[in-house]
Structures are given as structure tokens and as C-alpha cells.
N, C-alpha and C. Protein backbone atom coordinates (compact mmCIF):
# COMPACT_ATOMS: atom_id res chain seq x y z
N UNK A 1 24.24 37.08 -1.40
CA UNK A 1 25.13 36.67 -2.46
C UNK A 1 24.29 36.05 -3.59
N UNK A 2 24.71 36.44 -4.71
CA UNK A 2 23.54 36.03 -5.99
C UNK A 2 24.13 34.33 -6.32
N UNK A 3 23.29 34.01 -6.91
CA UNK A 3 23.99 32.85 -7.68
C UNK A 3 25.03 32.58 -8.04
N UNK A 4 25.13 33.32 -8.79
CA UNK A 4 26.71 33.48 -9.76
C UNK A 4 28.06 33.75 -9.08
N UNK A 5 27.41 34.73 -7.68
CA UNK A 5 28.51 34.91 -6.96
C UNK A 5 28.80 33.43 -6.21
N UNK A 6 27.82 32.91 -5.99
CA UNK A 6 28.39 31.46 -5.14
C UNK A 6 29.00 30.52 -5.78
N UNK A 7 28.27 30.58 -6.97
CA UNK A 7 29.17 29.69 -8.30
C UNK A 7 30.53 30.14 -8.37
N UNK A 8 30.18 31.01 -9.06
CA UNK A 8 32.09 32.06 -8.71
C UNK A 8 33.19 31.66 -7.18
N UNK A 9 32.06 31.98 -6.45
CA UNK A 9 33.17 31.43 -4.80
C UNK A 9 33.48 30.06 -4.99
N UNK A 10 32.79 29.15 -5.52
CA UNK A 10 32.74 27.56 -5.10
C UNK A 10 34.02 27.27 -6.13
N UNK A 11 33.75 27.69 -7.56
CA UNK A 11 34.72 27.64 -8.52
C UNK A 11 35.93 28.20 -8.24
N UNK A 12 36.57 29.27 -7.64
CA UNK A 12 37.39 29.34 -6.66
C UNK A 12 37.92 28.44 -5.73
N UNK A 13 37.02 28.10 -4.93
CA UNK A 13 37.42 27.00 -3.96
C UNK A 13 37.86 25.80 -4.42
N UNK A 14 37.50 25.03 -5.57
CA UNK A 14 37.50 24.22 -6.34
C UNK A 14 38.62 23.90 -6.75
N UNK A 15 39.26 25.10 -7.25
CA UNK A 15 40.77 25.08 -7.90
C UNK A 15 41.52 25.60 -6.74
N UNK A 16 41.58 25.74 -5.96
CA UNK A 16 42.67 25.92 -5.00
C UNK A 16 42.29 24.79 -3.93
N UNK A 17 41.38 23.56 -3.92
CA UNK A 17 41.28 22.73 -3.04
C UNK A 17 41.59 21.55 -3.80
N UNK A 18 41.86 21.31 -5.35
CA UNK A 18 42.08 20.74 -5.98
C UNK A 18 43.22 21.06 -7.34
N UNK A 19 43.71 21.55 -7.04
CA UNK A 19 44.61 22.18 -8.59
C UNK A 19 43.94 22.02 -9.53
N UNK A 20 42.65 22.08 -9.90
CA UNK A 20 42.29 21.88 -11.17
C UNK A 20 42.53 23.49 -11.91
N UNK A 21 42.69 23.15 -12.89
CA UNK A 21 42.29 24.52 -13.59
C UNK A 21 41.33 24.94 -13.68
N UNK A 22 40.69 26.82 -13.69
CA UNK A 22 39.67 27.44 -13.33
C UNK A 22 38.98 26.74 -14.35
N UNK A 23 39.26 26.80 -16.06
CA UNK A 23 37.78 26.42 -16.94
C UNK A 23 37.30 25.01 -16.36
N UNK A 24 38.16 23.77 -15.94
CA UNK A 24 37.91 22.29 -15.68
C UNK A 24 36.83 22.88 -14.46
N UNK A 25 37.45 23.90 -13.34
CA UNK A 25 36.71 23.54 -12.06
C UNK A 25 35.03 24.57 -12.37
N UNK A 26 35.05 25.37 -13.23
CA UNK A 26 34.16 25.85 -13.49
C UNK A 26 32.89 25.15 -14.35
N UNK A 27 33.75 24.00 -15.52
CA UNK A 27 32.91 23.30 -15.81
C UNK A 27 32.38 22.12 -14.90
N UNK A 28 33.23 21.63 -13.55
CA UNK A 28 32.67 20.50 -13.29
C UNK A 28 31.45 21.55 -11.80
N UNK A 29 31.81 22.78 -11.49
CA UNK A 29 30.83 22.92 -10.57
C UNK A 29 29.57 23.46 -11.26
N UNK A 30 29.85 23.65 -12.97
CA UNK A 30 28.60 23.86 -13.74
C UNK A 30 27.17 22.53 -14.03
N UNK A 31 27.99 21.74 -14.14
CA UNK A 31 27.29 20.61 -13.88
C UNK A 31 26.69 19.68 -12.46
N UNK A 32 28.01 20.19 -11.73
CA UNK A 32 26.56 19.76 -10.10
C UNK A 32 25.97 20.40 -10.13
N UNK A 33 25.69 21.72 -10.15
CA UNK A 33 25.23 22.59 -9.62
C UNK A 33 23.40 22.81 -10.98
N UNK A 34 23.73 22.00 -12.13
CA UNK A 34 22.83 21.60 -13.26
C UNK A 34 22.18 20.09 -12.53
N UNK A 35 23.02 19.38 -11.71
CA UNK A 35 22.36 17.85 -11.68
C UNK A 35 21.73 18.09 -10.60
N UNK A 36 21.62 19.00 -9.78
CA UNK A 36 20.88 19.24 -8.10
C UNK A 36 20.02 20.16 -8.58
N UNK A 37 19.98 21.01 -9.62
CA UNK A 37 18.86 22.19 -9.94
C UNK A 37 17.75 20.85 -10.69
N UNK A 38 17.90 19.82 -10.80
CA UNK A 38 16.76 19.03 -11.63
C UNK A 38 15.07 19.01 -10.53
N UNK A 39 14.36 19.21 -11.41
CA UNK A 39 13.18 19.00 -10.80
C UNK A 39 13.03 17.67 -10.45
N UNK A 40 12.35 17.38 -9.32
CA UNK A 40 11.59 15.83 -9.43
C UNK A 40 11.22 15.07 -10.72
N UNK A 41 10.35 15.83 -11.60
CA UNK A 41 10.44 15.35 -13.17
C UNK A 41 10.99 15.02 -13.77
N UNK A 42 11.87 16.39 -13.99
CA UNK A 42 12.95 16.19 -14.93
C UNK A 42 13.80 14.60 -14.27
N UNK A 43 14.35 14.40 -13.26
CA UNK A 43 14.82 13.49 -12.86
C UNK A 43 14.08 12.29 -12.89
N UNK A 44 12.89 12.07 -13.04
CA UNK A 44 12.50 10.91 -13.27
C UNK A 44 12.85 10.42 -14.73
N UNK A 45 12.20 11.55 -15.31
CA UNK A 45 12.66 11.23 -17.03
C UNK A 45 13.64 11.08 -17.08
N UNK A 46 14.92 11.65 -16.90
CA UNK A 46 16.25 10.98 -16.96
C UNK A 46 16.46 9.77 -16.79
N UNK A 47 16.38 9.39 -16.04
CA UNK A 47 16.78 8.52 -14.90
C UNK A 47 15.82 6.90 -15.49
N UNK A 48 14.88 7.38 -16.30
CA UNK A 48 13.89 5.91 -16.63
C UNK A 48 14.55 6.10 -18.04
N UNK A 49 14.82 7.16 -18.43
CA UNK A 49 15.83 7.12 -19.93
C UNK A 49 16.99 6.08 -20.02
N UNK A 50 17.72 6.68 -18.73
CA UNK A 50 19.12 5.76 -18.58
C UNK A 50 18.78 4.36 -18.17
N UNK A 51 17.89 3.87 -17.66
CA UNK A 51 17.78 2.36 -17.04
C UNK A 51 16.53 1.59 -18.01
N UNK A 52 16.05 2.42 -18.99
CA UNK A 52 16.06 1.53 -20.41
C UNK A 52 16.38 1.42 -21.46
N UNK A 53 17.57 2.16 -21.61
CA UNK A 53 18.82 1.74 -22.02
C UNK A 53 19.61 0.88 -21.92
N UNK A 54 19.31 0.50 -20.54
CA UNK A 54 20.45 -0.26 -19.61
C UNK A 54 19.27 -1.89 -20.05
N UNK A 55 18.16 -1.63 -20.56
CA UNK A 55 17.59 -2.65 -21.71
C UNK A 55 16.33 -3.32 -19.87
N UNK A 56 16.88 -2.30 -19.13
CA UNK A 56 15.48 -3.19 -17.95
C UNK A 56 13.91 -2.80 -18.18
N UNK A 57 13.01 -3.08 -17.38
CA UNK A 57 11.96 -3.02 -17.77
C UNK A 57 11.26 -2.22 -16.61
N UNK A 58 10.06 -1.58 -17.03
CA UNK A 58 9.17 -0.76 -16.10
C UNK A 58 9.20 -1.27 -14.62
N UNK A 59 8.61 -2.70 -14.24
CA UNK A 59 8.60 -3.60 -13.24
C UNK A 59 9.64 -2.79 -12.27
N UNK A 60 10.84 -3.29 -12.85
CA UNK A 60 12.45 -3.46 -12.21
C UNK A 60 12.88 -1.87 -12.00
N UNK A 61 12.23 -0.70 -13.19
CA UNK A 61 12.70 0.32 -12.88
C UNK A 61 11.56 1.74 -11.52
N UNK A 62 10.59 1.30 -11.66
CA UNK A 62 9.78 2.55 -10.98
C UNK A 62 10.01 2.20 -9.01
N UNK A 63 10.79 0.74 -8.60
CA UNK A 63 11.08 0.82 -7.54
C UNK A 63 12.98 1.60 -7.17
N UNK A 64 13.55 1.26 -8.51
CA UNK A 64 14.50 1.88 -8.13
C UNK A 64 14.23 3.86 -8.16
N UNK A 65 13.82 4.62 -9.20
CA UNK A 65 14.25 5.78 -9.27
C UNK A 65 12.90 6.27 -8.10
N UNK A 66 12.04 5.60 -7.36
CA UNK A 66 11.28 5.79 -6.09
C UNK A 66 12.46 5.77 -5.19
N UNK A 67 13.29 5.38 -4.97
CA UNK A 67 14.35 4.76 -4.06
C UNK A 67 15.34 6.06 -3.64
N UNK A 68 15.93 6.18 -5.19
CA UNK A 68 16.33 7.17 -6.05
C UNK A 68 16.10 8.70 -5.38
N UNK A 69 14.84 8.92 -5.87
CA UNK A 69 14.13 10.11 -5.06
C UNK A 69 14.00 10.31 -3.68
N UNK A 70 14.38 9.30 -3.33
CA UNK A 70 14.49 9.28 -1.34
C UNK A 70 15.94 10.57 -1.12
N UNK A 71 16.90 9.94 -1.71
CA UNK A 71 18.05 10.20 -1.03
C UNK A 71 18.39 11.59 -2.47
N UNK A 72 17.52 12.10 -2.89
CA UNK A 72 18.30 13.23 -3.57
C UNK A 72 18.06 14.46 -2.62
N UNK A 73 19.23 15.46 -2.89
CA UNK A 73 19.46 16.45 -1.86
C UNK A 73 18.67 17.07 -1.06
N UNK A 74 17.56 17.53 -1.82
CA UNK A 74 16.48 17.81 -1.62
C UNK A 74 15.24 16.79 -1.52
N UNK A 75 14.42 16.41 -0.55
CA UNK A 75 13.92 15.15 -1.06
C UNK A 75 12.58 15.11 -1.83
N UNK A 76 12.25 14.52 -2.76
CA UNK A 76 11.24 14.56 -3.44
C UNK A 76 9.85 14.41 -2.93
N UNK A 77 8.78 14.96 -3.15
CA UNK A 77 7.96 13.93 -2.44
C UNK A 77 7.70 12.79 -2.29
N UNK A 78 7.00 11.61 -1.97
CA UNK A 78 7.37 10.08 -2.18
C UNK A 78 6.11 9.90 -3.55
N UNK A 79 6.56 9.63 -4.69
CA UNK A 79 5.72 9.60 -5.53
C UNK A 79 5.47 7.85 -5.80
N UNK A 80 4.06 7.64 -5.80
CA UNK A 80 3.73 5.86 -6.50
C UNK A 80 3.64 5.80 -7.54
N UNK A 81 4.04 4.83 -7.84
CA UNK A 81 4.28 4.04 -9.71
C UNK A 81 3.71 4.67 -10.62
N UNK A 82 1.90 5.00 -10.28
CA UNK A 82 1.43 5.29 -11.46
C UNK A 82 1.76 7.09 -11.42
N UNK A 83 2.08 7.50 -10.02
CA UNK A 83 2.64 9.27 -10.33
C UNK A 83 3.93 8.77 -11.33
N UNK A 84 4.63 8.09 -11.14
CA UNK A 84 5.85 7.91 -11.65
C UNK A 84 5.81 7.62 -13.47
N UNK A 85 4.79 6.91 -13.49
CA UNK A 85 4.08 6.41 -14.74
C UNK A 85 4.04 7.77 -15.79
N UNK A 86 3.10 8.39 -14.44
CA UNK A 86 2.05 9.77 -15.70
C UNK A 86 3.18 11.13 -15.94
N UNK A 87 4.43 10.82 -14.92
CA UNK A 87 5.50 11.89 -15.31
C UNK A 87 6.36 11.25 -16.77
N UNK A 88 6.55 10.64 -16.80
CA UNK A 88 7.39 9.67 -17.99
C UNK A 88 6.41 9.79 -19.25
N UNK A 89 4.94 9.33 -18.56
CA UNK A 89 4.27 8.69 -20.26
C UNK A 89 3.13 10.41 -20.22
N UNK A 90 3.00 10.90 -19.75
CA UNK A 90 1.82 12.00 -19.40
C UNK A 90 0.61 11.64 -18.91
């Protein structure tokens, strides 16, 4: 089954396990299915985007999105501060 076809099945399932309507359930399984395709990278950069915003500081943030990376679906490798560092700053 290709991609699209599982997207297609899930989006199906979606609206008949939820009444949503097909475009709502198509857009919300477009976006898990965008937030679990993130690389380890990409997710770090996000993720140190949103929590200095949130106005915290390096210190306070490279133990949480380490933490972070434990429990995503797939698990990341365990990366240290300064891997965490050189993905964010290069």
C-alpha cells in the first residue's frame, strides 16, 4: 500500500470514527502524519524555536527537547548539548 493509499485509508477511518468531515479529517491526518515525518533536526530546531519564544534560555532548554527526543515515535538517537548546540547554531 503506497503512502497516499494509507493516508487515504486513515482519512477514511477518521471520519467515520469521528464525524468529522472528510476535508477537517484529511487536514488533521495531514498534519500528524507532517509532525512524525520530522527529522531529529528538523525537530530540534522547532522545538528550541518554540521554547525561546516561550523567552527561556539555552541552560533550561537543551535538557528538555533531549528529554523530548526520548519519547518521539521513533526514537532519536540520544544526542548531547553540544550535538544539540551544532544542529540549531551549525
Amino acid at each position: 500500500m503506497t503512502p497516499t493509499a494509507i493516508q487515504s485509508d486513515l482519512v477514511r477511518h477518521v471520519v467515520a470514527s469521528t464525524g468529522l468531515a472528510p476535508d477537517i479529517a484529511a487536514r488533521l491526518v495531514a498534519d500528524v502524519v507532517a509532525y512524525f515525518g520530522e527529522t531529529a533536526e528538523q525537530f530540534v530546531r522547532r522545538r528550541h524555536a518554540e521554547l525561546r519564544r516561550r523567552h527561556l534560555g539555552n541552560a533550561s532548554i537543551w535538557p528538555v527537547i533531549a528529554a523530548e527526543l526520548a519519547d518521539r515515535r521513533v526514537a532519536a538517537p540520544q544526542l548531547s548539548e553540544r550535538q544539540l548546540r551544532r544542529i540549531v547554531y551549525g
